[in-house]
Every structure is written in structure tokens, then in C-alpha cells.
PDB file of N, CA and C in Angstrom:
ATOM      1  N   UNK A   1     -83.628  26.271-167.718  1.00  0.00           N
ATOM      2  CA  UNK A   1     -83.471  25.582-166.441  1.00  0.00           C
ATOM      3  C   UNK A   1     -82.547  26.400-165.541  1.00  0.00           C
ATOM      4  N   UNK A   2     -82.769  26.867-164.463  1.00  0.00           N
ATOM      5  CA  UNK A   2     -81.938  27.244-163.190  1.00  0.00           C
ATOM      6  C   UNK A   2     -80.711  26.439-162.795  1.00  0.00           C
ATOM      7  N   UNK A   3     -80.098  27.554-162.435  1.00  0.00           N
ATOM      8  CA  UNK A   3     -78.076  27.128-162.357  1.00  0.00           C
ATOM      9  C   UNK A   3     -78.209  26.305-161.072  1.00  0.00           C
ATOM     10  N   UNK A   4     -78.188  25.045-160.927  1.00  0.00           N
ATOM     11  CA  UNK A   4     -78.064  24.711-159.735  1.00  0.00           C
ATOM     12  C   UNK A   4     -76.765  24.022-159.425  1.00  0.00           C
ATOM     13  N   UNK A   5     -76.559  24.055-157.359  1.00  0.00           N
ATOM     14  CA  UNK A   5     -74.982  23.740-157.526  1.00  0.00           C
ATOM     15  C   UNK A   5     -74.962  23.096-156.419  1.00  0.00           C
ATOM     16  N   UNK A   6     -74.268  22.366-155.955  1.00  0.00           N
ATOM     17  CA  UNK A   6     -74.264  21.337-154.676  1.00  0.00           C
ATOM     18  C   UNK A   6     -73.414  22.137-153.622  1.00  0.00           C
ATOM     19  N   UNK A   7     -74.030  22.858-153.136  1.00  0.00           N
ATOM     20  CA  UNK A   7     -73.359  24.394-151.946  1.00  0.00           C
ATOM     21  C   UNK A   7     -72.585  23.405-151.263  1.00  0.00           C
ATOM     22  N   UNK A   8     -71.523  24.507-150.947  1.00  0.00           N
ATOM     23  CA  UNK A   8     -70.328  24.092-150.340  1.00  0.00           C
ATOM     24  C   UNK A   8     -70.920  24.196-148.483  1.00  0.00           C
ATOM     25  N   UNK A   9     -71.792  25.252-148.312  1.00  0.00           N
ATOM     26  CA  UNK A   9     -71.572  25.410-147.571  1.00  0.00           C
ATOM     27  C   UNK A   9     -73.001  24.734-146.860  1.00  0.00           C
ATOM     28  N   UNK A  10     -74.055  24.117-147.533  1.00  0.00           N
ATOM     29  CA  UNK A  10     -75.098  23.710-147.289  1.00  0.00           C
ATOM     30  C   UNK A  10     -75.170  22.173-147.507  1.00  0.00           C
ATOM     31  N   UNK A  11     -74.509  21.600-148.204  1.00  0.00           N
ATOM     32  CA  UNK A  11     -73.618  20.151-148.659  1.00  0.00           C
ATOM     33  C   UNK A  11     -74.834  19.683-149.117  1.00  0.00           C
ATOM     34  N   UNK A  12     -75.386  20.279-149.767  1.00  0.00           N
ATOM     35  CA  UNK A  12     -77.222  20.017-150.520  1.00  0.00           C
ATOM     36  C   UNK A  12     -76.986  20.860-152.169  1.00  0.00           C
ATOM     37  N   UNK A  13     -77.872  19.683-152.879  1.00  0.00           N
ATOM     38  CA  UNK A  13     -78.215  20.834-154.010  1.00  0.00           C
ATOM     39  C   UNK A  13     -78.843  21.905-154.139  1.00  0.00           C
ATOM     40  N   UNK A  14     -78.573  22.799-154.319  1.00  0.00           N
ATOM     41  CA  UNK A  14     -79.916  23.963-153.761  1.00  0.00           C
ATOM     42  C   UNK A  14     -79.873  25.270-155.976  1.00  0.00           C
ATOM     43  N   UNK A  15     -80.457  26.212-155.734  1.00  0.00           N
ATOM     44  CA  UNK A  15     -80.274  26.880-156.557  1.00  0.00           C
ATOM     45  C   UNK A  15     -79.129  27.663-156.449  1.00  0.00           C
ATOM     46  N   UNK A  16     -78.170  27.761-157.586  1.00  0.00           N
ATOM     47  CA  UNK A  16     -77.256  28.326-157.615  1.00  0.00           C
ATOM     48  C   UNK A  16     -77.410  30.378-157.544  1.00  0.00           C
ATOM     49  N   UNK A  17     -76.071  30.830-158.280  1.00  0.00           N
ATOM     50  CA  UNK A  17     -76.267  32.130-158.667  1.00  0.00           C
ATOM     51  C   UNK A  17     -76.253  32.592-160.143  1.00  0.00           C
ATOM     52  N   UNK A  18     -77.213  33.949-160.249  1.00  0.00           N
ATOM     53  CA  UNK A  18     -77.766  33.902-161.331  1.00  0.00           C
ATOM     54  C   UNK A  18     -75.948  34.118-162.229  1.00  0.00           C
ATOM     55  N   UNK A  19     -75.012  34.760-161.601  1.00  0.00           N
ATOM     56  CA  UNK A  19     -73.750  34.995-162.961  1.00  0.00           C
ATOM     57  C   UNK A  19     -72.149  34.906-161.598  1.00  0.00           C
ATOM     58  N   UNK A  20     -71.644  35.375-161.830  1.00  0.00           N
ATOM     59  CA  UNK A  20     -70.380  35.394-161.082  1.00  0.00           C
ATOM     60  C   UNK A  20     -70.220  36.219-160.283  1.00  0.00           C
ATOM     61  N   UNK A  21     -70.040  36.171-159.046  1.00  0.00           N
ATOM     62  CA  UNK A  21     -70.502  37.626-158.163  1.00  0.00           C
ATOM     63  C   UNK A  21     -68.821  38.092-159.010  1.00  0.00           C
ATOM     64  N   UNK A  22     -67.627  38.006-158.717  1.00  0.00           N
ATOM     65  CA  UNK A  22     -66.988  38.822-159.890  1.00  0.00           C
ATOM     66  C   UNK A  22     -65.890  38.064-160.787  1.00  0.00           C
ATOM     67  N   UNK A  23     -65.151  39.024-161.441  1.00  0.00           N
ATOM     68  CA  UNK A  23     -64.553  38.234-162.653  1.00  0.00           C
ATOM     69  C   UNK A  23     -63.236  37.330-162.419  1.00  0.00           C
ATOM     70  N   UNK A  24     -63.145  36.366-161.759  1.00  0.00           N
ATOM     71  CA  UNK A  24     -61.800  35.699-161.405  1.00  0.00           C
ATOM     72  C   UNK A  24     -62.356  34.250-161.166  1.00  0.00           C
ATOM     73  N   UNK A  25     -60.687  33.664-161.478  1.00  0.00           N
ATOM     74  CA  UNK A  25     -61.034  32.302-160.848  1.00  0.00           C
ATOM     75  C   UNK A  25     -62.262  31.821-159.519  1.00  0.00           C
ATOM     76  N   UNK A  26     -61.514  32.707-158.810  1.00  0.00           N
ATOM     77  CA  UNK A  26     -62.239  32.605-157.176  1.00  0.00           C
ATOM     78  C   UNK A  26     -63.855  32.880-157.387  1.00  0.00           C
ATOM     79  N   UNK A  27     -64.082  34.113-158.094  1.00  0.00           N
ATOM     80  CA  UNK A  27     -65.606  34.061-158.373  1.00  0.00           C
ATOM     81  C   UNK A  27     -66.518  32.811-159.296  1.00  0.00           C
ATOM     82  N   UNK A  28     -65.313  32.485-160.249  1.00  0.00           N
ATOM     83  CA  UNK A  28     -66.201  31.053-160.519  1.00  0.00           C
ATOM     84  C   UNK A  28     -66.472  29.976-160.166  1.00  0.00           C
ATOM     85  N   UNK A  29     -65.106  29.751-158.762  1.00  0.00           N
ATOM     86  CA  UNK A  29     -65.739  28.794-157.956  1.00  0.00           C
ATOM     87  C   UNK A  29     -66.851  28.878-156.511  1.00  0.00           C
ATOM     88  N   UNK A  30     -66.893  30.399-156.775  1.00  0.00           N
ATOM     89  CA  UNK A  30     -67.869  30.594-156.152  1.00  0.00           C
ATOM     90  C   UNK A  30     -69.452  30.193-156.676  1.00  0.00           C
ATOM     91  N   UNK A  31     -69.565  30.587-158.014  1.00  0.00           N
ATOM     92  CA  UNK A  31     -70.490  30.538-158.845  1.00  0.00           C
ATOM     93  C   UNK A  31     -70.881  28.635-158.948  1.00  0.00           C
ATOM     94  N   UNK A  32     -69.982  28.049-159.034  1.00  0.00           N
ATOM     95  CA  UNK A  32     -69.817  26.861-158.852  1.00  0.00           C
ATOM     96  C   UNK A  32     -70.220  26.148-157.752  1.00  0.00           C
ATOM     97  N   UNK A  33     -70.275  26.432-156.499  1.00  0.00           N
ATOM     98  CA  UNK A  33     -70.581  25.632-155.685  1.00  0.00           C
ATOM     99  C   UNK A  33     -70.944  26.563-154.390  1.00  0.00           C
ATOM    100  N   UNK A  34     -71.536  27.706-154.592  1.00  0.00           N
ATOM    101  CA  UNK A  34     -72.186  28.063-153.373  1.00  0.00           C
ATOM    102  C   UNK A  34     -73.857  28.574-153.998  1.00  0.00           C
ATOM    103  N   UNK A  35     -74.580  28.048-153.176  1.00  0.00           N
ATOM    104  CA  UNK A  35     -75.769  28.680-153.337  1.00  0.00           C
ATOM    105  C   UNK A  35     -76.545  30.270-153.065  1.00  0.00           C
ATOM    106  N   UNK A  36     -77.638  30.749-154.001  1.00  0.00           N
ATOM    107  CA  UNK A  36     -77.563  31.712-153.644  1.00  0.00           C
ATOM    108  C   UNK A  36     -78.271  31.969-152.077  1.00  0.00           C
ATOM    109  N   UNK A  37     -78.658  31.091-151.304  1.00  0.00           N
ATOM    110  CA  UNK A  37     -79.002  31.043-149.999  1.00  0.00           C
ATOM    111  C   UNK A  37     -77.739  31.687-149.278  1.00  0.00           C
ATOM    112  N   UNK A  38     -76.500  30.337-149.655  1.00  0.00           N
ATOM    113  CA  UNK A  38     -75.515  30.793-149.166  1.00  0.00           C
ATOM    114  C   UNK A  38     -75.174  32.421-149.108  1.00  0.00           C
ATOM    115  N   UNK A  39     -75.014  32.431-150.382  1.00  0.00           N
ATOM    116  CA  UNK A  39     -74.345  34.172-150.757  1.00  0.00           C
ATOM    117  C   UNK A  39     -75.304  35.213-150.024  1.00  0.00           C
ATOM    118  N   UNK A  40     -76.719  34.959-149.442  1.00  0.00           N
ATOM    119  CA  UNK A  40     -77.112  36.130-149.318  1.00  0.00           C
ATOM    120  C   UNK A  40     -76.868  36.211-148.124  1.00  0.00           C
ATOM    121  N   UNK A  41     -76.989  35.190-146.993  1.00  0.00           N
ATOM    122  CA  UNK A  41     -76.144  35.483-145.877  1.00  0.00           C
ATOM    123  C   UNK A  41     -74.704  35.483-146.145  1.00  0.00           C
ATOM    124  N   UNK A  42     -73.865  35.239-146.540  1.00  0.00           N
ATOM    125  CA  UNK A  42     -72.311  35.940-146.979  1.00  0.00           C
ATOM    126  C   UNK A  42     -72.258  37.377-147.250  1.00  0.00           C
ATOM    127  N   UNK A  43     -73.056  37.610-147.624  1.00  0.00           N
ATOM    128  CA  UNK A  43     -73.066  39.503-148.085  1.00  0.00           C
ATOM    129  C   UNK A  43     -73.751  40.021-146.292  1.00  0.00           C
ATOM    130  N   UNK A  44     -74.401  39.407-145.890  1.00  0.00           N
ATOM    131  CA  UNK A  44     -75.398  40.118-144.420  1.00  0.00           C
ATOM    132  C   UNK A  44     -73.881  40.013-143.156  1.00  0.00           C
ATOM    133  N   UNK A  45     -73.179  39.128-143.259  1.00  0.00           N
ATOM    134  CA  UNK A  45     -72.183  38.851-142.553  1.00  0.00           C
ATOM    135  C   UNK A  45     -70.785  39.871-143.350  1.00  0.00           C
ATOM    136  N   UNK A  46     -70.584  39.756-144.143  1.00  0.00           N
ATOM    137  CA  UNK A  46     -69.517  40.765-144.991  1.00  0.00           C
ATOM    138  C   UNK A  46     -70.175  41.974-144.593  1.00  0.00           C
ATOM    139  N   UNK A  47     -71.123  42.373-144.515  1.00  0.00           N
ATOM    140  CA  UNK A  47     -71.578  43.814-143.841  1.00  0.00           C
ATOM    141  C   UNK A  47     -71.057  44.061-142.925  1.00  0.00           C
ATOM    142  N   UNK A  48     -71.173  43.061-141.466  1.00  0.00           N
ATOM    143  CA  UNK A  48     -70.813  43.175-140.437  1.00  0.00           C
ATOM    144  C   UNK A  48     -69.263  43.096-140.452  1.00  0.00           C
ATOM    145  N   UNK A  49     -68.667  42.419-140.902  1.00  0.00           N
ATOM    146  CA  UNK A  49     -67.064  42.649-140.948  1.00  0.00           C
ATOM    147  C   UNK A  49     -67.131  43.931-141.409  1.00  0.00           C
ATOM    148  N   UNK A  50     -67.052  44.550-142.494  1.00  0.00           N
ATOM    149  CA  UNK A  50     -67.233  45.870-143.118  1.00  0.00           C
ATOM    150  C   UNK A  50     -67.041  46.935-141.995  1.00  0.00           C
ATOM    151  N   UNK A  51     -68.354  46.972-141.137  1.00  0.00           N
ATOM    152  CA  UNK A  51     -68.827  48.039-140.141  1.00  0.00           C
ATOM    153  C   UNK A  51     -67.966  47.551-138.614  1.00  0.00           C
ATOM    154  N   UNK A  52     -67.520  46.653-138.103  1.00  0.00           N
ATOM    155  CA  UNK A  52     -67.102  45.711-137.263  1.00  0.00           C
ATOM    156  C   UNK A  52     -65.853  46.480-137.166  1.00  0.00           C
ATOM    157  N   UNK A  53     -65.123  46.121-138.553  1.00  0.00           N
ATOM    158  CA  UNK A  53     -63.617  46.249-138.461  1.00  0.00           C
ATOM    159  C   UNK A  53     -63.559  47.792-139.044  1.00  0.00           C
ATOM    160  N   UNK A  54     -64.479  48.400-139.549  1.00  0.00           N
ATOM    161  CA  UNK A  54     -64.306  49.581-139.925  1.00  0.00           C
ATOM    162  C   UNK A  54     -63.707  49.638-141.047  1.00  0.00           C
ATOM    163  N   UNK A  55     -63.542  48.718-142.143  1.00  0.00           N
ATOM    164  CA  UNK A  55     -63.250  48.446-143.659  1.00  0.00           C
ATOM    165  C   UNK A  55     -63.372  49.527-144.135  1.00  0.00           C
ATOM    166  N   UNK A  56     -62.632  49.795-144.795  1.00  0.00           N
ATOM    167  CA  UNK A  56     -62.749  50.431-146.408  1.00  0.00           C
ATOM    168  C   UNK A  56     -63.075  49.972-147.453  1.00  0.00           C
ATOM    169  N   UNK A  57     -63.783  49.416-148.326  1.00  0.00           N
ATOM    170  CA  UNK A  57     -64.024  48.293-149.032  1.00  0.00           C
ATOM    171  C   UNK A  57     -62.802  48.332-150.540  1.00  0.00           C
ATOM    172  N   UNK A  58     -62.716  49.644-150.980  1.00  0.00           N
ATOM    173  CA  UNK A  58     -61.763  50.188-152.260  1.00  0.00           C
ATOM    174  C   UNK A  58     -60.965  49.796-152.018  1.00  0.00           C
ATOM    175  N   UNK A  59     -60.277  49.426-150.794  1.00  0.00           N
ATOM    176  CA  UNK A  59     -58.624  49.720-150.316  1.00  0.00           C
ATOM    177  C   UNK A  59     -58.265  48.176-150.648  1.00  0.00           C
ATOM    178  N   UNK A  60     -57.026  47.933-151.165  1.00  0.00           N
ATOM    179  CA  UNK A  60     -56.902  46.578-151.567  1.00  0.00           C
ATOM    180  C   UNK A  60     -56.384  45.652-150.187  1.00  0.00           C
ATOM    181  N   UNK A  61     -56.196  46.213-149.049  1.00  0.00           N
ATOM    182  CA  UNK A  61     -56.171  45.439-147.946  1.00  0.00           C
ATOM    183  C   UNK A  61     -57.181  45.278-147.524  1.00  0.00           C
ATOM    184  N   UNK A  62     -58.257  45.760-147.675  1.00  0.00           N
ATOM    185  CA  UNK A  62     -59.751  45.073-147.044  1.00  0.00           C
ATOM    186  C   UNK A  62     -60.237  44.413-147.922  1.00  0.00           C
ATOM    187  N   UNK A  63     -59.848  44.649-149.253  1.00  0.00           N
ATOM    188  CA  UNK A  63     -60.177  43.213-150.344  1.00  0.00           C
ATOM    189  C   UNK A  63     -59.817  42.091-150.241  1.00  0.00           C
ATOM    190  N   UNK A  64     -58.725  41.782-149.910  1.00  0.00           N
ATOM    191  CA  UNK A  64     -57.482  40.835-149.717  1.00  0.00           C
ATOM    192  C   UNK A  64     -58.323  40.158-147.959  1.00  0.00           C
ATOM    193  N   UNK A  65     -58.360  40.862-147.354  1.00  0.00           N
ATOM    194  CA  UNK A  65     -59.435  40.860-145.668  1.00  0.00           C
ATOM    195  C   UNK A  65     -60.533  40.042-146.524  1.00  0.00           C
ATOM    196  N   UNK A  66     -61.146  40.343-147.068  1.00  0.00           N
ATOM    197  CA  UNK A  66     -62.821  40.124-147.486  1.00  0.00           C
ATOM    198  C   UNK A  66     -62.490  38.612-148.120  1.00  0.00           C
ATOM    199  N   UNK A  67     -61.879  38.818-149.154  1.00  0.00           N
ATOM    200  CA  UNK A  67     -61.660  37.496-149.500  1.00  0.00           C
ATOM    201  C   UNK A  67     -60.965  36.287-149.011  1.00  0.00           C
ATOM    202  N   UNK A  68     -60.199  36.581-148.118  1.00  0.00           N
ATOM    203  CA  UNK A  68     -59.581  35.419-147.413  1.00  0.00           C
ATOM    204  C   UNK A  68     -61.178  35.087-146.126  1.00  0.00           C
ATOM    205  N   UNK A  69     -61.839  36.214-145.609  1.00  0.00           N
ATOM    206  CA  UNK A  69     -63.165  35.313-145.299  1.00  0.00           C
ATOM    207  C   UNK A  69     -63.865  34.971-145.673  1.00  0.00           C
ATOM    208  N   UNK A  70     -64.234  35.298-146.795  1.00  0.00           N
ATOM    209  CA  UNK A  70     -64.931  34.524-147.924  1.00  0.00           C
ATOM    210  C   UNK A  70     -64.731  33.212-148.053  1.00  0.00           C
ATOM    211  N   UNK A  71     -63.188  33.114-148.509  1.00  0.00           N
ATOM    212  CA  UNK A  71     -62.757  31.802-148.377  1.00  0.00           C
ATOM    213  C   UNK A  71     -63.166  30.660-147.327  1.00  0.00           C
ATOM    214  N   UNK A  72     -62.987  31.126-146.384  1.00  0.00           N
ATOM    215  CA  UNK A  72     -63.136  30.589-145.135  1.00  0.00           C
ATOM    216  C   UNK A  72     -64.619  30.155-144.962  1.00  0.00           C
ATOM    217  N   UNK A  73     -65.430  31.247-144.957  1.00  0.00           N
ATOM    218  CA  UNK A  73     -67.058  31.443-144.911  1.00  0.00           C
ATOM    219  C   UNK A  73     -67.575  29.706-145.606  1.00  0.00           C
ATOM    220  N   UNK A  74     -66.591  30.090-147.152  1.00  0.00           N
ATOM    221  CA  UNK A  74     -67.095  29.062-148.137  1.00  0.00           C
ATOM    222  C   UNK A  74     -67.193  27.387-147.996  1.00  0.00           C
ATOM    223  N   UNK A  75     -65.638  27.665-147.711  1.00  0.00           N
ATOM    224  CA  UNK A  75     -64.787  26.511-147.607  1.00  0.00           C
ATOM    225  C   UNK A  75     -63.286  26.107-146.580  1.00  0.00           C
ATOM    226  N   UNK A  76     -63.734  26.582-145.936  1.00  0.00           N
ATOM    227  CA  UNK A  76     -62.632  26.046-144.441  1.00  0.00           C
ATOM    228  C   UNK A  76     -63.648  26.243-143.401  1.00  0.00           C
ATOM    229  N   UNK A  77     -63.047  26.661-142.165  1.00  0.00           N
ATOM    230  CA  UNK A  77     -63.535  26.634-140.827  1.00  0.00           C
ATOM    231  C   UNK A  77     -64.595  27.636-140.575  1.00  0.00           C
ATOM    232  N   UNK A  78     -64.657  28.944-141.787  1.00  0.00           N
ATOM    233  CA  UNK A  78     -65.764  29.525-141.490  1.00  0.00           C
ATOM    234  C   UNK A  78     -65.069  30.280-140.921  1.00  0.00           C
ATOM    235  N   UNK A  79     -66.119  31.937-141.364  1.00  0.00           N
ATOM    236  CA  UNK A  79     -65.460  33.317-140.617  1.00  0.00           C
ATOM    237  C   UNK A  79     -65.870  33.454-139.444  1.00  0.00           C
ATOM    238  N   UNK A  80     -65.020  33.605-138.719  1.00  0.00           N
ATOM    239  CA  UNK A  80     -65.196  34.121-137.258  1.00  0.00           C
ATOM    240  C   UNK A  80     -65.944  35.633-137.120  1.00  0.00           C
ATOM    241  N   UNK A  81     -66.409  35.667-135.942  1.00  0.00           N
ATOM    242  CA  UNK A  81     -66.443  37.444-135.564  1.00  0.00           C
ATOM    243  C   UNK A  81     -65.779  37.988-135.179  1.00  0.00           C
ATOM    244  N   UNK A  82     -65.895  39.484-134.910  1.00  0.00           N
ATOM    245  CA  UNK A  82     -64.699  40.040-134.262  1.00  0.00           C
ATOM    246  C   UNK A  82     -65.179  40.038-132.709  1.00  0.00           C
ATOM    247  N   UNK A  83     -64.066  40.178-132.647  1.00  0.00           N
ATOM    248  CA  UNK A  83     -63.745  39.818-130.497  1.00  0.00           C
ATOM    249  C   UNK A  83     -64.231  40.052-129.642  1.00  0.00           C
ATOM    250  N   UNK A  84     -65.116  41.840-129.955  1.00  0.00           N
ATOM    251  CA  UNK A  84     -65.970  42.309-129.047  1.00  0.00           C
ATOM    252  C   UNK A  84     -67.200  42.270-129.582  1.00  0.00           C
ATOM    253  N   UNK A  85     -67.426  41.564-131.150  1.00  0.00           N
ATOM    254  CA  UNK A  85     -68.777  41.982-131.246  1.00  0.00           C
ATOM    255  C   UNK A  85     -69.841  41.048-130.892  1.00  0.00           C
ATOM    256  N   UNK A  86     -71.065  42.013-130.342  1.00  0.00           N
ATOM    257  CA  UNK A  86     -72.299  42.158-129.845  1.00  0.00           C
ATOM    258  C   UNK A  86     -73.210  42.169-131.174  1.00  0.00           C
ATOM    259  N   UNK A  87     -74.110  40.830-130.858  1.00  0.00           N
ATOM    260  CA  UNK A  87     -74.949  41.028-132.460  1.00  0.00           C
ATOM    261  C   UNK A  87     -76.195  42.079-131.952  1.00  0.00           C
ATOM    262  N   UNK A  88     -76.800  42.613-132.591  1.00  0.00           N
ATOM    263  CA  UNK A  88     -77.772  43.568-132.495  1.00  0.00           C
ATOM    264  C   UNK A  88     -79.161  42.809-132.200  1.00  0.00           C
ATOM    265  N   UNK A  89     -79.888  43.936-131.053  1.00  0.00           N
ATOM    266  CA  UNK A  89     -80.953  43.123-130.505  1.00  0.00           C
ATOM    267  C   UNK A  89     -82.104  43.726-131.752  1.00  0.00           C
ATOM    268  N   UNK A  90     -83.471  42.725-131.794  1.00  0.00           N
ATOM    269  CA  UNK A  90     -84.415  43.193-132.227  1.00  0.00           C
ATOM    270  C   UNK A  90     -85.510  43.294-131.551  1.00  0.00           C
TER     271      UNK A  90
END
């Protein structure tokens, strides 16, 4: 049977994720209550912070960056954009 989880951020049961995106508390409550709907726009938006703010991703201050919007993304008010950005036309 499929991991399913009542998304935090969709306030619906939906299908969960297949394992822990990584090894910590924080990733298991991720694993816990966000869907993988959720997560795949969380990673399309973490791109854009990434390229936005010009991240380093290794550096433990853009980890510490990433995860406090994560947080947010998940479970608070939700990540903002940055100030000047322009979403891309198609």
C-alpha cells in the first residue's frame, strides 16, 4: 500500500513520499505530512531561490536559507519571492 499523508500544505490526503527527502528530524516531518505533489513544486520553487539569490547550495548558510523556507513553504506563511523577481514568460 502507498505512504499516504494528510499534506500540510494541501490540508487533503493525497500520496505521500516514497522515503525521507533527508536524514533528520525535519526530514521526517517532512516525510510525514507533505505530499509528493507538494515536494515537487517545493524543489521547482527551491530552484528559483537557488538561481534568484545566487545560492551556493554546499555552503551551510544557504542550507540553513533553504531550510528555514522550507519551513515556511511547509508550514507557516509560505516562502516569499525575492523582491525583483520576474517569473519567466512562456
Amino acid at each position: 500500500m502507498a505512504h499516504t499523508v494528510f499534506c500540510a500544505r494541501y490540508k487533503q490526503e493525497m500520496p505521500g513520499l516514497d522515503e525521507t527527502p533527508f536524514d533528520s528530524d525535519f526530514g521526517q516531518k517532512i516525510y510525514n505530512n507533505v505530499s509528493k505533489k507538494a515536494w515537487g513544486e517545493w524543489v521547482e520553487h527551491q530552484k528559483m531561490l537557488l538561481n534568484e539569490y545566487r545560492l551556493q547550495p554546499w555552503t551551510p548558510q544557504a542550507q540553513e536559507f533553504l531550510v528555514e523556507q522550507m519551513n515556511q513553504y511547509f508550514f507557516g506563511e509560505g516562502s516569499g519571492l525575492p523582491q525583483d523577481y520576474v517569473p519567466p514568460t512562456r
